[in-house]
PDB file of N, CA and C in Angstrom:
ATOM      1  N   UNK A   1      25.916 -37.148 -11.282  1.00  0.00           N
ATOM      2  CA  UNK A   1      26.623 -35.977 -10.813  1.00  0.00           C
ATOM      3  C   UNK A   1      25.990 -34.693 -11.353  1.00  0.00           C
ATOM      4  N   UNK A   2      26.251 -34.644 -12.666  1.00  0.00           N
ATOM      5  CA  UNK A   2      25.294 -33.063 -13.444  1.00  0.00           C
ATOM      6  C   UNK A   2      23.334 -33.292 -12.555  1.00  0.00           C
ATOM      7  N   UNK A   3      22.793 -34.693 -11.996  1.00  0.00           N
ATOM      8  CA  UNK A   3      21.629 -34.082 -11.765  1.00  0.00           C
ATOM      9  C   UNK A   3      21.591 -33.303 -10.277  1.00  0.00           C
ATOM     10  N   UNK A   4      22.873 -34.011  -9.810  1.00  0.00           N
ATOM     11  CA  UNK A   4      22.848 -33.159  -8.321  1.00  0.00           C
ATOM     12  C   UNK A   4      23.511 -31.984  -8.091  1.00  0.00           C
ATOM     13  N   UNK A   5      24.101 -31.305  -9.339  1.00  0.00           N
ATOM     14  CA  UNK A   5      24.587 -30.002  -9.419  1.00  0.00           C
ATOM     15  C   UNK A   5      23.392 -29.332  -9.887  1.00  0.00           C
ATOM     16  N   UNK A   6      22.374 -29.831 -10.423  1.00  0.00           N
ATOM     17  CA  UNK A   6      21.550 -28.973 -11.282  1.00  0.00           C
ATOM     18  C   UNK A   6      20.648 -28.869 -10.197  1.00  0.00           C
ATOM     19  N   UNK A   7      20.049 -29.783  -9.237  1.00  0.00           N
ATOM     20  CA  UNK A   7      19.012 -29.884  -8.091  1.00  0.00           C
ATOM     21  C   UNK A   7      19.851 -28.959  -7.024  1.00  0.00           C
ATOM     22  N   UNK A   8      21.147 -28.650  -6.682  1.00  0.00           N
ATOM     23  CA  UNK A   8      21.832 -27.533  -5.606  1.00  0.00           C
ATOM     24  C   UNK A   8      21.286 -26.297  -6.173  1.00  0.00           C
ATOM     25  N   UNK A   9      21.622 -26.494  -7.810  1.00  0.00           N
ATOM     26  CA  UNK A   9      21.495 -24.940  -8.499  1.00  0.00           C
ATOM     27  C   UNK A   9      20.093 -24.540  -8.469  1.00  0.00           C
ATOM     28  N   UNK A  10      19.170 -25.376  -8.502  1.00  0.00           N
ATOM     29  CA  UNK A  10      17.675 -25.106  -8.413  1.00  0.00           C
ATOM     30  C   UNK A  10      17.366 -24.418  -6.853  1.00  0.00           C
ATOM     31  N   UNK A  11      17.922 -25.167  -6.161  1.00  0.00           N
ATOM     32  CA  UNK A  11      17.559 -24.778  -4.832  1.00  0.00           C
ATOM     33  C   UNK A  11      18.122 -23.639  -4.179  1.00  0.00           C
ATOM     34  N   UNK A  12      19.531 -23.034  -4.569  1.00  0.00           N
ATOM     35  CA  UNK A  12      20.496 -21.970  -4.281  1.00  0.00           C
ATOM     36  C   UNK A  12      19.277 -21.179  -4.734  1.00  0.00           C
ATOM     37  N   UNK A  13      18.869 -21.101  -6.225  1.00  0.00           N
ATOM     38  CA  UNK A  13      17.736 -20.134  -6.612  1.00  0.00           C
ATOM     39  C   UNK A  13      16.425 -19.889  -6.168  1.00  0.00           C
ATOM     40  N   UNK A  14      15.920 -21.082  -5.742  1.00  0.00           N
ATOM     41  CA  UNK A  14      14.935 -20.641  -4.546  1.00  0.00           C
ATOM     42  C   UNK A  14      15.403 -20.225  -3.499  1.00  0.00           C
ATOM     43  N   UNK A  15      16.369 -20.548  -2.994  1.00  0.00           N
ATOM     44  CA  UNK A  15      16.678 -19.415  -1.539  1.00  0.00           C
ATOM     45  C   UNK A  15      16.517 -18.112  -1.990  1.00  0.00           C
ATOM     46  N   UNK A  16      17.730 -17.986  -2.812  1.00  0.00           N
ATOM     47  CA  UNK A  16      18.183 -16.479  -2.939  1.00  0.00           C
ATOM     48  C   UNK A  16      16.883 -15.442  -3.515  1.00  0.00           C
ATOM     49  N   UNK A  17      15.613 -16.493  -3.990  1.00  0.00           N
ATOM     50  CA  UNK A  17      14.653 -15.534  -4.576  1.00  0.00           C
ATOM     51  C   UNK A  17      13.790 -15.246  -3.665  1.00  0.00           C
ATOM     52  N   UNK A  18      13.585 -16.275  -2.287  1.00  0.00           N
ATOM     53  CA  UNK A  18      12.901 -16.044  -0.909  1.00  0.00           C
ATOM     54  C   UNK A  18      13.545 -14.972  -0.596  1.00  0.00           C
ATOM     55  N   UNK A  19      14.647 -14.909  -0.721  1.00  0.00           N
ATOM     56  CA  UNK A  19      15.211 -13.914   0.454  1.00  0.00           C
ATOM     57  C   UNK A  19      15.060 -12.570   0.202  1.00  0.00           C
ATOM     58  N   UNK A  20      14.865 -12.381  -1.284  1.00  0.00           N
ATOM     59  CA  UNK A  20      14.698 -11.083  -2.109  1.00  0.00           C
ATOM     60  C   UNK A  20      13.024 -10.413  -1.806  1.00  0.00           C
ATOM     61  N   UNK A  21      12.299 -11.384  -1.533  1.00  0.00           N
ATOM     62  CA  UNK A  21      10.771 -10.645  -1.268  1.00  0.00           C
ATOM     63  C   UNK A  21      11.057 -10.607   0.860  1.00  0.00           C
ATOM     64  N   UNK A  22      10.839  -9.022   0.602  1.00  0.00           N
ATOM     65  CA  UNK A  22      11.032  -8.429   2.367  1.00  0.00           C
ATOM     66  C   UNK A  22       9.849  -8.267   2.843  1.00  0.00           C
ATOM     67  N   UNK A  23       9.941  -8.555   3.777  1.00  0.00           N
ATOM     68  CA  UNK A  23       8.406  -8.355   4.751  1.00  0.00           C
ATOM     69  C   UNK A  23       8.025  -7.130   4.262  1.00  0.00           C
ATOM     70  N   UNK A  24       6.552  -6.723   4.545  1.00  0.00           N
ATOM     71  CA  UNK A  24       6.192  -5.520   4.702  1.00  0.00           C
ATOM     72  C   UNK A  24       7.083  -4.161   5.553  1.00  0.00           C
ATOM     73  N   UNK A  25       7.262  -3.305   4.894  1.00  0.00           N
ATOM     74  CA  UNK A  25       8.140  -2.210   5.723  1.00  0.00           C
ATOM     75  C   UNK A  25       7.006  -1.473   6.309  1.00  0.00           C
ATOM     76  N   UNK A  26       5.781  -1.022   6.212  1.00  0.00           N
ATOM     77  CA  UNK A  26       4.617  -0.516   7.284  1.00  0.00           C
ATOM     78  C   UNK A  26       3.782  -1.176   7.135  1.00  0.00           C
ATOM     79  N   UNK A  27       2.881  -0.890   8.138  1.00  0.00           N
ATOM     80  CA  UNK A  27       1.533  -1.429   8.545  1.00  0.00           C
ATOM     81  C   UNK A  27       0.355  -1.285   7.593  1.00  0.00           C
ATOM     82  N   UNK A  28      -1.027  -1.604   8.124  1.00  0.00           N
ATOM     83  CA  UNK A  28      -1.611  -0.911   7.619  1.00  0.00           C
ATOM     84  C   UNK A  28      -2.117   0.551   8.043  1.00  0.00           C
ATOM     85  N   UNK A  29      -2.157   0.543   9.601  1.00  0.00           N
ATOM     86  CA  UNK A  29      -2.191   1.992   9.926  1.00  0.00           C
ATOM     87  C   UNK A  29      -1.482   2.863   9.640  1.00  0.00           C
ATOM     88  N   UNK A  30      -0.243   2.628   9.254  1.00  0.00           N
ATOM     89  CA  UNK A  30       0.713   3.688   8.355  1.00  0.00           C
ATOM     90  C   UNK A  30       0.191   3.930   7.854  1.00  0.00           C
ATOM     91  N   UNK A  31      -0.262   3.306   6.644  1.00  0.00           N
ATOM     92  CA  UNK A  31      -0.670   3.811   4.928  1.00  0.00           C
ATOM     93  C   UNK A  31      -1.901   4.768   5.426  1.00  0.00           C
ATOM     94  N   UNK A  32      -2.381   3.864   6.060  1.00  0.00           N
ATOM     95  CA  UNK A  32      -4.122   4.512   6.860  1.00  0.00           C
ATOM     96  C   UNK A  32      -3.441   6.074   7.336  1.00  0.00           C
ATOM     97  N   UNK A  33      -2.749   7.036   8.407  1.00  0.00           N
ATOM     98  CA  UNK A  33      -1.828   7.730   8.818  1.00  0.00           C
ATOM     99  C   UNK A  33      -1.781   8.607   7.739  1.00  0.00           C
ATOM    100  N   UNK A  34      -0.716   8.027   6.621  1.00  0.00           N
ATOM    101  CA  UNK A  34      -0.299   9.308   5.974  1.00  0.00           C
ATOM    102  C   UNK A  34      -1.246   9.415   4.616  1.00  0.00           C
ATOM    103  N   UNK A  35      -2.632   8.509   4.106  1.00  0.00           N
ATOM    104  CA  UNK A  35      -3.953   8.996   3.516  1.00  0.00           C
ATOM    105  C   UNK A  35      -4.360   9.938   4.269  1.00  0.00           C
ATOM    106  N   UNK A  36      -4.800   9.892   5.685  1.00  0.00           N
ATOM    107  CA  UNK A  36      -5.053  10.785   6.076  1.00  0.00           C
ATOM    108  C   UNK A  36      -4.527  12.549   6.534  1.00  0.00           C
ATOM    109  N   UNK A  37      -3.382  12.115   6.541  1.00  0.00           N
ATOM    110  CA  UNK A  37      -2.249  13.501   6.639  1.00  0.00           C
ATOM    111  C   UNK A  37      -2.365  13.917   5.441  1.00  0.00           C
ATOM    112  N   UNK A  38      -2.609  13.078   4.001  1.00  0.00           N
ATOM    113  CA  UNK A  38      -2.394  13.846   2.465  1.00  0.00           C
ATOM    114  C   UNK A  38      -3.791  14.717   2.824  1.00  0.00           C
ATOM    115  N   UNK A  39      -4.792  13.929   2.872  1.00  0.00           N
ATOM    116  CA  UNK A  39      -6.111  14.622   2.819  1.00  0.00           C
ATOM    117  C   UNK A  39      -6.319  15.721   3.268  1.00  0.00           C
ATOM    118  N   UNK A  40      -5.877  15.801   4.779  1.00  0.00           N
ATOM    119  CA  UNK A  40      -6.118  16.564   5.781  1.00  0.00           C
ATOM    120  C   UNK A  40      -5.115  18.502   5.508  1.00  0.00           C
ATOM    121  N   UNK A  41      -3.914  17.609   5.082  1.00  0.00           N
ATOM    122  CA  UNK A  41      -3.018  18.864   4.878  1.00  0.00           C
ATOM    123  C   UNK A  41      -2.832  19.304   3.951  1.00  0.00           C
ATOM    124  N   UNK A  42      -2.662  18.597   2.824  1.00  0.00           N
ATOM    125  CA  UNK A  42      -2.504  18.651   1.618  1.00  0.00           C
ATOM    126  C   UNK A  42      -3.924  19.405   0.787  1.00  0.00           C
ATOM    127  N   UNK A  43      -5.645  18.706   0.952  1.00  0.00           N
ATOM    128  CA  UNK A  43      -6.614  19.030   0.607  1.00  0.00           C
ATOM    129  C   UNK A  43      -7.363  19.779   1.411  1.00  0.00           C
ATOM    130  N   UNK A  44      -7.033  19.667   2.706  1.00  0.00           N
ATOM    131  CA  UNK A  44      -8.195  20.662   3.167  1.00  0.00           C
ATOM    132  C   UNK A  44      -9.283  20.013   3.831  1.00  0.00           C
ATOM    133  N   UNK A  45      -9.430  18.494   3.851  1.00  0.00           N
ATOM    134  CA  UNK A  45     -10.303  18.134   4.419  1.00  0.00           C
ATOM    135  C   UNK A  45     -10.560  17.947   5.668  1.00  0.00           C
ATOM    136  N   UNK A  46     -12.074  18.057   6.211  1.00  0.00           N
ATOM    137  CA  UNK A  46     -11.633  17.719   7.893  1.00  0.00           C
ATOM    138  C   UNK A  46     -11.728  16.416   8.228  1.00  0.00           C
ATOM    139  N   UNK A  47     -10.468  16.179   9.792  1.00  0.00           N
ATOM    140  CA  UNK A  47     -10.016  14.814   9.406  1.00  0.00           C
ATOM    141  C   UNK A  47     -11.478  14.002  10.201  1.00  0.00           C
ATOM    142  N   UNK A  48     -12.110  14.502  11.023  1.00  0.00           N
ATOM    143  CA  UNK A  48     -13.006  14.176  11.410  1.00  0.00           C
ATOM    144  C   UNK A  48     -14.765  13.404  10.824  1.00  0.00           C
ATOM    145  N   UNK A  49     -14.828  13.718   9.634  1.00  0.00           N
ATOM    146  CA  UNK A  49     -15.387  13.126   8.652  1.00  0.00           C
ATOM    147  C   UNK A  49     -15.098  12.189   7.680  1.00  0.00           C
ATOM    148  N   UNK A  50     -13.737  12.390   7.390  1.00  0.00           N
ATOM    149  CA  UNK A  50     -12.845  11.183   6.836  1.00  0.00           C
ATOM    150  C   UNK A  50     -13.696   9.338   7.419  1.00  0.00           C
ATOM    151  N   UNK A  51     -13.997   8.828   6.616  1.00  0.00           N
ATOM    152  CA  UNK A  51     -14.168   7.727   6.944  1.00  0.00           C
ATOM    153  C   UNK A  51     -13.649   6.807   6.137  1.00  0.00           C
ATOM    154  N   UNK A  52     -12.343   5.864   6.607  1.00  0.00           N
ATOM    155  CA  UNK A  52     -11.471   5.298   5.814  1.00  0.00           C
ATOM    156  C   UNK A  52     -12.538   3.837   5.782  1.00  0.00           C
ATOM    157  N   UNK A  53     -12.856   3.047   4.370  1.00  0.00           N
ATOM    158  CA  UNK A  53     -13.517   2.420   3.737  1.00  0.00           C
ATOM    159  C   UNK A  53     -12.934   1.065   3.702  1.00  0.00           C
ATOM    160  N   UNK A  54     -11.584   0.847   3.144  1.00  0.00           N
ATOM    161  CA  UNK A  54     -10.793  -0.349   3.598  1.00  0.00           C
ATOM    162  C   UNK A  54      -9.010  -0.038   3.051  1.00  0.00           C
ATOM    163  N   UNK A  55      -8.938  -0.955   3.756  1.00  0.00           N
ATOM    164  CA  UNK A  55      -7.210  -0.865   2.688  1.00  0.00           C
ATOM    165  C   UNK A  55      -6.947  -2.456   2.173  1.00  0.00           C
ATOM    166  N   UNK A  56      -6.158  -2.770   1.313  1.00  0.00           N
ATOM    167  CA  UNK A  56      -5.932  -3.598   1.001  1.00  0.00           C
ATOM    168  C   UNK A  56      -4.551  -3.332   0.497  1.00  0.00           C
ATOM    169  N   UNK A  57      -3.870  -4.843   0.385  1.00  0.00           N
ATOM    170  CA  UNK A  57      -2.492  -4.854   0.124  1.00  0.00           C
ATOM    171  C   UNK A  57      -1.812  -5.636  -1.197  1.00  0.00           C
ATOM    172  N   UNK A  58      -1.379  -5.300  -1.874  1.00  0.00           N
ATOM    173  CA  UNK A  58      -0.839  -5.770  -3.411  1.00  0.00           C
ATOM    174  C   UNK A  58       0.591  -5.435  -3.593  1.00  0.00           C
ATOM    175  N   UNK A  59       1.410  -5.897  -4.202  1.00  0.00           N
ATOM    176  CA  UNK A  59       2.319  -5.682  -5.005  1.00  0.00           C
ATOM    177  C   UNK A  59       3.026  -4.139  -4.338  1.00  0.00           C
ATOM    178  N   UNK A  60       3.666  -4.576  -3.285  1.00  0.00           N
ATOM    179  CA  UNK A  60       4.545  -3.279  -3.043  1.00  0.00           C
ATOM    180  C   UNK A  60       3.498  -1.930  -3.169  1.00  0.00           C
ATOM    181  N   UNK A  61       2.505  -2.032  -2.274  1.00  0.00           N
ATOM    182  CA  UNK A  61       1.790  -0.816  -2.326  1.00  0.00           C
ATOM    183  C   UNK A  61       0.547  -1.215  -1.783  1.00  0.00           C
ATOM    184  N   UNK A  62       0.194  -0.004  -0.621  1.00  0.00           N
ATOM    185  CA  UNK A  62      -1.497  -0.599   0.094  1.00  0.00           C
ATOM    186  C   UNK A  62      -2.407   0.673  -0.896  1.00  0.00           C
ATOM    187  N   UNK A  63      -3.822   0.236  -0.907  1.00  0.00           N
ATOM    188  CA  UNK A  63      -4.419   1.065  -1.513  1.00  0.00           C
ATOM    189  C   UNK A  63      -5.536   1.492  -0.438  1.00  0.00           C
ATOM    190  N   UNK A  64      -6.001   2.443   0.149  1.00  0.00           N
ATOM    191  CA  UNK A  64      -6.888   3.445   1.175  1.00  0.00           C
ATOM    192  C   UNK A  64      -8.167   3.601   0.288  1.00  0.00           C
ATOM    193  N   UNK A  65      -9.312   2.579   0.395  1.00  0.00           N
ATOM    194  CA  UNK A  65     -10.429   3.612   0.338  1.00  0.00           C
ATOM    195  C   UNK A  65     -10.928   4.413   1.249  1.00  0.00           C
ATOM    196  N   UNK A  66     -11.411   5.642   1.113  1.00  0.00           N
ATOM    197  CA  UNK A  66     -12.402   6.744   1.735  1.00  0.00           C
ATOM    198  C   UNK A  66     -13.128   7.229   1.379  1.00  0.00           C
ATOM    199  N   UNK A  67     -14.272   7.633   2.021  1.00  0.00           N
ATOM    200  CA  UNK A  67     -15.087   8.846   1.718  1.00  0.00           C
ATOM    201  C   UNK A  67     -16.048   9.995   2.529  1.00  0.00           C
ATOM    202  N   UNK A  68     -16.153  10.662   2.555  1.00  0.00           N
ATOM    203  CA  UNK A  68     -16.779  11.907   3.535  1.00  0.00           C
ATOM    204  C   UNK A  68     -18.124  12.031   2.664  1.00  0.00           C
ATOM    205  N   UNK A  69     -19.401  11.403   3.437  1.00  0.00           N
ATOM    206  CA  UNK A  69     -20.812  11.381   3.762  1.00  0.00           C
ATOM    207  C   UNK A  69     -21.205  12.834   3.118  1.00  0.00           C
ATOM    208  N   UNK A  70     -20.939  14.008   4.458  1.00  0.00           N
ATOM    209  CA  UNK A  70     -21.500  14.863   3.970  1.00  0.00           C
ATOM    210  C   UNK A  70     -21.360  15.881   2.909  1.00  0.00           C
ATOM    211  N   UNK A  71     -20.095  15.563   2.219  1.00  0.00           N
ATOM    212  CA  UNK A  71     -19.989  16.177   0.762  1.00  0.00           C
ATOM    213  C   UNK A  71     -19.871  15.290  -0.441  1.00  0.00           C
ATOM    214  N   UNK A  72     -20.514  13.893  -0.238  1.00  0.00           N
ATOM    215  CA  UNK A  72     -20.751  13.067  -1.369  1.00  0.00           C
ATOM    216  C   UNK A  72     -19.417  13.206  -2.287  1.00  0.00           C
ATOM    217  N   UNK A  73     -18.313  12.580  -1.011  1.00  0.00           N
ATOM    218  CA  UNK A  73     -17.155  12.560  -1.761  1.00  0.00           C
ATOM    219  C   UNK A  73     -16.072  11.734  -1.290  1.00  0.00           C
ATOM    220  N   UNK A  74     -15.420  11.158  -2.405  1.00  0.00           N
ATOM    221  CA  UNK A  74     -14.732   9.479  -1.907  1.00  0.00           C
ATOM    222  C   UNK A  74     -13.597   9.387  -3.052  1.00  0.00           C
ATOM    223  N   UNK A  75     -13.058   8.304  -2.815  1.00  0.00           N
ATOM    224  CA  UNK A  75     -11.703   8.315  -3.355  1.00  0.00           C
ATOM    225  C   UNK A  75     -10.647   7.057  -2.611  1.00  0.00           C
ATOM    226  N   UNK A  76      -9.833   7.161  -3.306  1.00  0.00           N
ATOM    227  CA  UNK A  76      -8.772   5.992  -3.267  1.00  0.00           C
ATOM    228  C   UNK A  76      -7.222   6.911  -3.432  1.00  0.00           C
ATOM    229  N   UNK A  77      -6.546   6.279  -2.500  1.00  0.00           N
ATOM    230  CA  UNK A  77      -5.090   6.932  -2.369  1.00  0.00           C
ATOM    231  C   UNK A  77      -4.221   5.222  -2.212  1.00  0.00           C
ATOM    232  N   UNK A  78      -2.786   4.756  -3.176  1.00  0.00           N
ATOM    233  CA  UNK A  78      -2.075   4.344  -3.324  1.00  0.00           C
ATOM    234  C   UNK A  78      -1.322   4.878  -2.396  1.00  0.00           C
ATOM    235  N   UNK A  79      -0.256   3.985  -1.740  1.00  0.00           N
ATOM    236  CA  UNK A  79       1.114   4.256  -0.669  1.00  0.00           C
ATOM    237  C   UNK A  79       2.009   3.438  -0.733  1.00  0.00           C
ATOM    238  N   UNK A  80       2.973   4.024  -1.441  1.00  0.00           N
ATOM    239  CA  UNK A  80       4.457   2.739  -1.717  1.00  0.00           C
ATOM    240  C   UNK A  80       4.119   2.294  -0.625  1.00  0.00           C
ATOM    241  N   UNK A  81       4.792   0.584  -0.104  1.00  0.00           N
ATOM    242  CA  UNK A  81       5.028   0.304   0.942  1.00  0.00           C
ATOM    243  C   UNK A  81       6.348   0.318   1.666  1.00  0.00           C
ATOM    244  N   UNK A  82       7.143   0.480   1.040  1.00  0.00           N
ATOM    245  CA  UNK A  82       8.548   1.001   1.220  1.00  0.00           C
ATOM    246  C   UNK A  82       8.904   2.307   1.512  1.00  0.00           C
ATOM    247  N   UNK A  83       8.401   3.233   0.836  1.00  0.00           N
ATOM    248  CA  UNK A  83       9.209   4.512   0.901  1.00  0.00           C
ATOM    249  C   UNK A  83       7.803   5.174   1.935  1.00  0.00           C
ATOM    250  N   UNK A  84       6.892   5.128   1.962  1.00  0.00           N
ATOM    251  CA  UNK A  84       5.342   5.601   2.097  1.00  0.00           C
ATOM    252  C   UNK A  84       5.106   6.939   1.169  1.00  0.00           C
ATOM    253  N   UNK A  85       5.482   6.691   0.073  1.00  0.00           N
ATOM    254  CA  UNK A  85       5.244   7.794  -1.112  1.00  0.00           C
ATOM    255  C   UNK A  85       3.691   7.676  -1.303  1.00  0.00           C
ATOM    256  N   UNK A  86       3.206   8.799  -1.816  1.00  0.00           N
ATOM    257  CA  UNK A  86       1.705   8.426  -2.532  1.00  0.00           C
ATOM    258  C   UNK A  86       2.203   7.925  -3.966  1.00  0.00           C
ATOM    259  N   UNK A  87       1.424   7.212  -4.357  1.00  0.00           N
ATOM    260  CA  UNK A  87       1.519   6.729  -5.940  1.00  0.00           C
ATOM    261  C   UNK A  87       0.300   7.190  -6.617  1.00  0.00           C
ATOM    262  N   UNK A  88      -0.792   7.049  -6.056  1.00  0.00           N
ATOM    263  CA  UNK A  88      -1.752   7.564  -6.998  1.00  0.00           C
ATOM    264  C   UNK A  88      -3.013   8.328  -6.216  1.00  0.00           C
ATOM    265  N   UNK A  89      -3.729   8.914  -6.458  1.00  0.00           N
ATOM    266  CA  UNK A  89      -4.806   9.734  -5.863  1.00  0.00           C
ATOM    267  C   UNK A  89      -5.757   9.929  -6.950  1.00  0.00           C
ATOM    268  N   UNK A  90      -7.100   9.259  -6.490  1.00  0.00           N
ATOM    269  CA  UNK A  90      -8.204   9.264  -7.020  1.00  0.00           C
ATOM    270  C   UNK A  90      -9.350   9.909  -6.044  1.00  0.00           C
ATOM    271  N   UNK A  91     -10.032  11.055  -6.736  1.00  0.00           N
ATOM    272  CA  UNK A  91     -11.575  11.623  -5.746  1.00  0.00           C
ATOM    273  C   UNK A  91     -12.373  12.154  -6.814  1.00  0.00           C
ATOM    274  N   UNK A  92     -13.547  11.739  -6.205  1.00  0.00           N
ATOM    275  CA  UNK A  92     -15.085  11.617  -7.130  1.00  0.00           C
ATOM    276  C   UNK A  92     -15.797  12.318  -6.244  1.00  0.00           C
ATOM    277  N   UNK A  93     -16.686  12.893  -6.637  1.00  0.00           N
ATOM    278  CA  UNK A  93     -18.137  13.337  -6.016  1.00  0.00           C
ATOM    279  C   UNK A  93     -19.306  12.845  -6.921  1.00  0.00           C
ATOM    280  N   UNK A  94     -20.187  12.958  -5.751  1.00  0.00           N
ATOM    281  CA  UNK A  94     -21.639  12.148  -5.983  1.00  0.00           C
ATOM    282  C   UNK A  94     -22.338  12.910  -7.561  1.00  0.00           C
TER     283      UNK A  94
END
């Protein structure tokens, strides 16, 4: 009896911990979208040189590489995936 209360209780807890991780709330063209709206409005850059590098996806947050050729200049922008906040902003020149 206690092993088949303890094997329900195991399994109630794997549900309830599936159910707690939510799909992605945007895409990747979102994150892609509003890197480029920070850049564009926020910095000044033109969006037309922008060349987005990759995105990748981790832990509640996509990360945007970019960089613009003709001013030897690149960088990485973080995007909650939930809220689409920036989290972090990184830019380098050559």
């Amino acid at each position: 009896m206690q092993k088949i209360v303890f094997m329900l209780f195991v399994l109630l807890f794997l549900i309830l911990a599936a159910c707690g991780n939510s799909e992605s709330k945007m895409t990747q063209s979102e994150a892609e979208s509003i890197v480029l709206q920070h850049l564009t409005e926020d910095l000044n850059k033109d969006k037309d040189e922008i060349k987005i590098k990759s995105v990748s996806k981790g832990l509640g947050k996509y990360t945007v590489e970019w960089e613009i050729d003709k001013d030897c200049e690149f960088g990485s922008v973080q995007v909650d995936n939930g809220s689409g906040e920036l989290l972090k902003a990184e830019e380098s020149n050559c």
